[in-house]
Protein backbone atom coordinates (compact mmCIF):
# COMPACT_ATOMS: atom_id res chain seq x y z
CA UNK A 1 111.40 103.01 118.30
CA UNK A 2 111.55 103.33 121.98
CA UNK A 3 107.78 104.23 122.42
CA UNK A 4 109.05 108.11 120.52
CA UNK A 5 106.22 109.50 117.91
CA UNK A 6 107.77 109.08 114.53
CA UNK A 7 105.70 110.30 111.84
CA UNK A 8 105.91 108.28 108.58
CA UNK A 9 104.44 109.92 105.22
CA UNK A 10 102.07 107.26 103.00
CA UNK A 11 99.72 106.98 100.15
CA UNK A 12 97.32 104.46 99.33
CA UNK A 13 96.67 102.54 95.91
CA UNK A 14 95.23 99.64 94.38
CA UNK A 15 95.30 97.92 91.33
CA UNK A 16 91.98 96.10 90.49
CA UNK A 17 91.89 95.84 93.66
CA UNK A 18 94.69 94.63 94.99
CA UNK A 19 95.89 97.59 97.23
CA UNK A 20 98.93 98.41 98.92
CA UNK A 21 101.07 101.55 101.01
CA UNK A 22 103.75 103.27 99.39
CA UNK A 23 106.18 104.60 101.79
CA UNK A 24 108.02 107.07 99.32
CA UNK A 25 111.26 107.44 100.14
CA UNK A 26 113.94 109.47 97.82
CA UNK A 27 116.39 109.46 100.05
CA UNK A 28 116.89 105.92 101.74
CA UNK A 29 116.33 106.84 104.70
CA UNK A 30 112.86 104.95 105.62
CA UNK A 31 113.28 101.48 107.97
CA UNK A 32 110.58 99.39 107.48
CA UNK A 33 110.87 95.77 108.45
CA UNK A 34 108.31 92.85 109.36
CA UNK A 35 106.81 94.71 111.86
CA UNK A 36 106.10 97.35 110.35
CA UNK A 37 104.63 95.91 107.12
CA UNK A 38 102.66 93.68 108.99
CA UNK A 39 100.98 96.17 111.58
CA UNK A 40 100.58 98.86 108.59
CA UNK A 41 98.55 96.41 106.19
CA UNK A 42 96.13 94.95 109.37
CA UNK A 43 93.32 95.73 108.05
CA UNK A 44 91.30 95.52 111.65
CA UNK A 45 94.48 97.21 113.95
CA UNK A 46 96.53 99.50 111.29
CA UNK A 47 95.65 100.98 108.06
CA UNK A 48 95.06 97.74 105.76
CA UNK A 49 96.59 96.68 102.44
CA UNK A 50 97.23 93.52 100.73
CA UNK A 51 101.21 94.74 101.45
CA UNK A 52 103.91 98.01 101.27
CA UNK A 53 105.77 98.95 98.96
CA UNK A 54 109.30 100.66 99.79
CA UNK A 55 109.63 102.97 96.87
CA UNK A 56 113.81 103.76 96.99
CA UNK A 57 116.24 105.58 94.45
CA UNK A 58 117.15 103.54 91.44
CA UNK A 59 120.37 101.27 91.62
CA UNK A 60 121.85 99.16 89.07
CA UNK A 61 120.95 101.41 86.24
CA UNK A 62 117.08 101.57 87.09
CA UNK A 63 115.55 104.94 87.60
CA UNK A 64 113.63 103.82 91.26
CA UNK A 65 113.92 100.72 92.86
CA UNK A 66 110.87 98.95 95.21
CA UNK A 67 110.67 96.68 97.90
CA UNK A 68 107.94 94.63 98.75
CA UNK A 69 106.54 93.59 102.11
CA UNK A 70 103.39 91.05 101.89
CA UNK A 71 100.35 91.58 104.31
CA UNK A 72 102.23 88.83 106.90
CA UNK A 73 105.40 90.89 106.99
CA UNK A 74 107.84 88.65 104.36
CA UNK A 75 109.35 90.20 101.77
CA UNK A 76 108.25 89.35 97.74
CA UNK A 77 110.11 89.05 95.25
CA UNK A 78 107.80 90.77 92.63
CA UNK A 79 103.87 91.99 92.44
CA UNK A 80 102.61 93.11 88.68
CA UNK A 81 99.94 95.26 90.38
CA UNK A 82 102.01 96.76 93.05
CA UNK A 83 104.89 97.96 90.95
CA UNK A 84 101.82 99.65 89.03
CA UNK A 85 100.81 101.13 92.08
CA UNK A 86 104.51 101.96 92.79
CA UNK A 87 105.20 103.63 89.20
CA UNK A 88 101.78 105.86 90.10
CA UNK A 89 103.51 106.81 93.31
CA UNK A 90 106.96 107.69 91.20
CA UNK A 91 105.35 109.96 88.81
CA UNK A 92 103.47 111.53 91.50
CA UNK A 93 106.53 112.52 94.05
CA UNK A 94 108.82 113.53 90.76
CA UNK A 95 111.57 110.75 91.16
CA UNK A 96 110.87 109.47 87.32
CA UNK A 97 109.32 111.27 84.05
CA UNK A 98 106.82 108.98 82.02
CA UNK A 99 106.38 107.94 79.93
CA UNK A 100 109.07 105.09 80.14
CA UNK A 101 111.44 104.76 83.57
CA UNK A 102 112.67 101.00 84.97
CA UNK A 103 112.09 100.29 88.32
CA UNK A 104 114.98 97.82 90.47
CA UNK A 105 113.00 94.85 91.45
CA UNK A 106 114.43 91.52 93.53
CA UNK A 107 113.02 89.62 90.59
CA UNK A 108 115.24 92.08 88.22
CA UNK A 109 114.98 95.29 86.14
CA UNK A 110 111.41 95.91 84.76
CA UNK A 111 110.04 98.36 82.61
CA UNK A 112 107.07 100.31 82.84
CA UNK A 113 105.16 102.53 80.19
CA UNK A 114 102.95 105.12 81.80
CA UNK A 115 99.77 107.04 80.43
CA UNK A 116 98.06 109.24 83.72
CA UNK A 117 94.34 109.35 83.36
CA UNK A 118 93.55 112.44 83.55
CA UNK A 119 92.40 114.48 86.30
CA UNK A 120 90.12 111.55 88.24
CA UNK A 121 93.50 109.98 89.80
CA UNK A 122 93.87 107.09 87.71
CA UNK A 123 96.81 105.70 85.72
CA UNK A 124 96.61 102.98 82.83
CA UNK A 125 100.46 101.42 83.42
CA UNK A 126 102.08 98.61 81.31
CA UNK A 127 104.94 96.05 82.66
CA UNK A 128 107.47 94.18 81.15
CA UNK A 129 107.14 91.30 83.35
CA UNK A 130 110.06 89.53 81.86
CA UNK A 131 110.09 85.89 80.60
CA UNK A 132 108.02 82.90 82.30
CA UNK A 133 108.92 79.92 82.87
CA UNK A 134 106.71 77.15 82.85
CA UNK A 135 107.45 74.06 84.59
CA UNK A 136 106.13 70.42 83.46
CA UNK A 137 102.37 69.66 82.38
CA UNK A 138 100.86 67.68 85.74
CA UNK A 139 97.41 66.82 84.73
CA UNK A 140 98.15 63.52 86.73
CA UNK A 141 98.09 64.76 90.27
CA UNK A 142 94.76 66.66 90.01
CA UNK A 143 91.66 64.39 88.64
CA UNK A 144 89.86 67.21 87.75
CA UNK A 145 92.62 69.88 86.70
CA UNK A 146 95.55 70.37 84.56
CA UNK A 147 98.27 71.74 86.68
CA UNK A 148 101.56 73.31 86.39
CA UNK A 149 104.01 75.95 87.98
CA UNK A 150 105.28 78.73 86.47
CA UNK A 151 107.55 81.57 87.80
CA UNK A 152 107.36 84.89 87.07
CA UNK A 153 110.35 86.12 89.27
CA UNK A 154 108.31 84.25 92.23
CA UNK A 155 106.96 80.98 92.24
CA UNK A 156 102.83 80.19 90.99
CA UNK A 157 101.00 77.22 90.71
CA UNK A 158 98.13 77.55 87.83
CA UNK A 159 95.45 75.11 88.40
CA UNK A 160 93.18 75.01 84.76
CA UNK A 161 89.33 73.29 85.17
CA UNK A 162 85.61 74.19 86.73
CA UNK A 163 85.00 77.64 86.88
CA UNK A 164 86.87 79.58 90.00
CA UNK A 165 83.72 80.66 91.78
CA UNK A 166 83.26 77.02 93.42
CA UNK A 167 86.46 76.43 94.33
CA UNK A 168 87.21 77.47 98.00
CA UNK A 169 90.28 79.20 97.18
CA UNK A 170 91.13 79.86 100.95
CA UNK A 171 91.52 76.44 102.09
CA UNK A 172 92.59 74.87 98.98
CA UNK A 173 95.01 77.23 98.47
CA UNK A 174 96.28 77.37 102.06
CA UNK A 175 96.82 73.52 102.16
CA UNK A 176 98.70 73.48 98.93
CA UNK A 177 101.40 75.95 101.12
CA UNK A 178 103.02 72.83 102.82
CA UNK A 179 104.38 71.44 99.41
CA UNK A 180 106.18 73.83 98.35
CA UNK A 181 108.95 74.84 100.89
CA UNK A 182 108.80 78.67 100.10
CA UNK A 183 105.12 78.84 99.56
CA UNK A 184 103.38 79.54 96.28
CA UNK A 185 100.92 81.54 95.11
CA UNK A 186 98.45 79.59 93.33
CA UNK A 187 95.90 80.20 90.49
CA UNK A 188 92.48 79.11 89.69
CA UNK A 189 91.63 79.49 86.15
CA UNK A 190 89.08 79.00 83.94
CA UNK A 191 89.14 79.38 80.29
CA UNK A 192 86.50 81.03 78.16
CA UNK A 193 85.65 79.02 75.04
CA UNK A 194 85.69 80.14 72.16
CA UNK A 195 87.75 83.03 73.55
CA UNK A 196 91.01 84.30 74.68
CA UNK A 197 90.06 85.32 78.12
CA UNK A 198 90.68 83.64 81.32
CA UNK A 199 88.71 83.98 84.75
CA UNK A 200 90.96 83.38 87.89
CA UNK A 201 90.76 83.10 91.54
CA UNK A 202 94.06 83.68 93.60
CA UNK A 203 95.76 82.33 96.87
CA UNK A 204 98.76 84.72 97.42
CA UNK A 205 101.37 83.75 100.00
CA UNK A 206 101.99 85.57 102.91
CA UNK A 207 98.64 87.48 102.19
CA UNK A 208 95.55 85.08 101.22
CA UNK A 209 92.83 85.48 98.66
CA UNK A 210 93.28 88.99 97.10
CA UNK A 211 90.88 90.55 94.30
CA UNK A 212 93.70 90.70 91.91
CA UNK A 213 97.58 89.11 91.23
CA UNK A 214 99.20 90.62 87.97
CA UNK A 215 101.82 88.16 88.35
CA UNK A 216 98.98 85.69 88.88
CA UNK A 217 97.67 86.90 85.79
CA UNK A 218 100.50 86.64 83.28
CA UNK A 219 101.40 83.06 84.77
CA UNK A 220 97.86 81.60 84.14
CA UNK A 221 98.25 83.47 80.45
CA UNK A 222 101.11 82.17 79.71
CA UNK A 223 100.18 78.24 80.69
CA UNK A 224 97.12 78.61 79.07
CA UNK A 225 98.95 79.56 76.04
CA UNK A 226 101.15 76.70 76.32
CA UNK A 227 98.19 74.44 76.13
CA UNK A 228 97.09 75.83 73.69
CA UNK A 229 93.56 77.56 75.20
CA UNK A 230 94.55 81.07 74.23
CA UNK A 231 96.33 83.49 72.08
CA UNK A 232 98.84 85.81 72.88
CA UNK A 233 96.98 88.56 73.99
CA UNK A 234 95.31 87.56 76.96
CA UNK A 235 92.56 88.85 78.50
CA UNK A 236 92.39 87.63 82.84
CA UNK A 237 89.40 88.57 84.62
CA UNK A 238 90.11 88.75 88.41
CA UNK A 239 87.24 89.40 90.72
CA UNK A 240 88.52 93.01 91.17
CA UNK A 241 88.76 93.83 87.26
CA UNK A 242 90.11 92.60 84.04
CA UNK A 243 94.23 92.82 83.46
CA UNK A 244 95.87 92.74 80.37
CA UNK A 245 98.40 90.11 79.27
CA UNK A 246 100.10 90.30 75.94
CA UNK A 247 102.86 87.20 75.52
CA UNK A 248 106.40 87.65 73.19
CA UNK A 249 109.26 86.67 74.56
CA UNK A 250 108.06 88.33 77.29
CA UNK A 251 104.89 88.74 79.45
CA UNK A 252 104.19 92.25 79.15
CA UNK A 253 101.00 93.42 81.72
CA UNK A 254 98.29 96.26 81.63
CA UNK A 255 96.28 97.30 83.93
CA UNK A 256 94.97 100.25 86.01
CA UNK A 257 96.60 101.64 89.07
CA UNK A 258 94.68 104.20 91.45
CA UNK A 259 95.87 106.39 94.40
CA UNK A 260 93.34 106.82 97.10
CA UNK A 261 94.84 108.50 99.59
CA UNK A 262 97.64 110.05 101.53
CA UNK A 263 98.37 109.38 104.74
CA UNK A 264 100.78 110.11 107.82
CA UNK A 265 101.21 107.89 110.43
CA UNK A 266 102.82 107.61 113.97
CA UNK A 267 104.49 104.22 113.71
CA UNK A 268 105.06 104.00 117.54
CA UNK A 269 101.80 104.34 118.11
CA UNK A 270 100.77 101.76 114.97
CA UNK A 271 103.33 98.89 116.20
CA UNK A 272 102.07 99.39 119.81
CA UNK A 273 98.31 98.87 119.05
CA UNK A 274 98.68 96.14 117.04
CA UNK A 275 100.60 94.35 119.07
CA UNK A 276 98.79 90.95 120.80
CA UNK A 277 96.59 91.21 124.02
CA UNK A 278 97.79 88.57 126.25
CA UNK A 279 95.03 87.84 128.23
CA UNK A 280 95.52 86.84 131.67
């Protein structure tokens, strides 16, 4: 940047919580890199959000395309309430026409169905979150949960047993980071008997607890579905609001997606007052 203001154009959204910066950009032109992501989405030195979303012309035969930078500057593969939040940000700046456009993803092409909510901001936004794939039943390496992985484009762990608001979440979740070389997001779920709802808890990589995971959501849906818990329409209740799962072939999601705000920021100055004090 060489210290010169650059103005960079943003708006803010969350869905159920789980917020995140769109940097809309219809021509390609935008650079955003670790950085960046990571001294836009401090939520004590920059702006704050769970991560940014790069929202870029479509490729591949998609109508946009996103990329995804967590809170700690990686990139992500996919986020089921981001590209919500993303598809919100589409309609708004004119690059698609609900109420069906595919979005490029680095998990693949998804589709999204759109229904705006009137004149209060809101969006109500379904996903076609493609197939999951559920690894191996591991009840024996937890003595007081069923266990097992299942990827939804990126990796989750879905831990099944007590209800989610005793587990610490941080440091369980943290400490289950170092076996799994990429990381893993991992879910704590209960199941509500008699019921096809789930309650869940989520450690995201490369961000931490969050209020919400839509990817989260359809990967502790669809395990317990395999166990046979649930049905295939899936109710998951994540501290920042229910989400919608309904299970075919696919996992399709549903959920809410708000904008919040619009803002423009000088990334020279952003990157230079987030950098570390070293204290002498």
């Amino acid at each position: 940047m060489n210290g010169e203001m650059r103005e960079m154009q943003l708006s803010k959204h969350h869905g159920a919580g789980n917020d995140f910066l769109v940097v809309t950009d219809p021509d390609g032109r935008a650079e955003i890199g670790a950085d960046l992501a990571r001294a836009l989405c401090d939520r004590r030195f920059g702006v704050g959000a769970d991560g940014v979303l790069h929202l870029l012309p479509g490729r591949g035969g998609c109508d946009v395309a996103m990329e995804l930078f967590n809170a700690d500057g990686s990139r992500a593969e996919m986020s089921g309430n981001g590209i919500r939040c993303l598809a919100q940000a589409a309609v708004d700046a004119g690059m698609v026409t609900p109420p069906s456009f595919t979005v490029a993803t680095d998990a693949g092409p998804r589709r999204v169905e759109y229904r705006a909510g009137g004149q209060d901001g809101g969006a109500r936004v379904s996903v076609d979150m493609g197939a999951p794939s559920l690894g191996p039943d591991q009840p024996q390496h937890f003595a007081d949960r069923r266990a097992r992985t299942v990827d939804m484009g990126n990796p989750h762990l879905v831990l099944l047993g007590p209800d989610p608001a005793s587990v610490d979440v941080v440091e369980v979740g943290r400490g289950l980071q170092g076996a799994f070389a990429a990381g893993i997001n991992v879910e704590f779920v209960a199941v509500v008997p008699g019921s096809d709802e789930i309650t869940l808890r989520v450690y995201e990589r490369g961000v931490g607890e969050t209020l919400a995971c839509g990817t989260g959501s359809c990967a502790a849906a669809a395990a317990a579905h395999a166990w046979g818990l649930v049905g295939r329409r899936v109710t998951v209740v994540n501290p920042g609001g229910p989400l919608e799962v309904t299970l075919d072939d696919h996992a399709w999601l549903e959920g809410p997606a708000w904008r919040v705000a619009d803002l423009s920021v000088d990334t020279a100055v952003l990157l230079a007052a987030t950098r570390p004090v070293v204290r002498r």
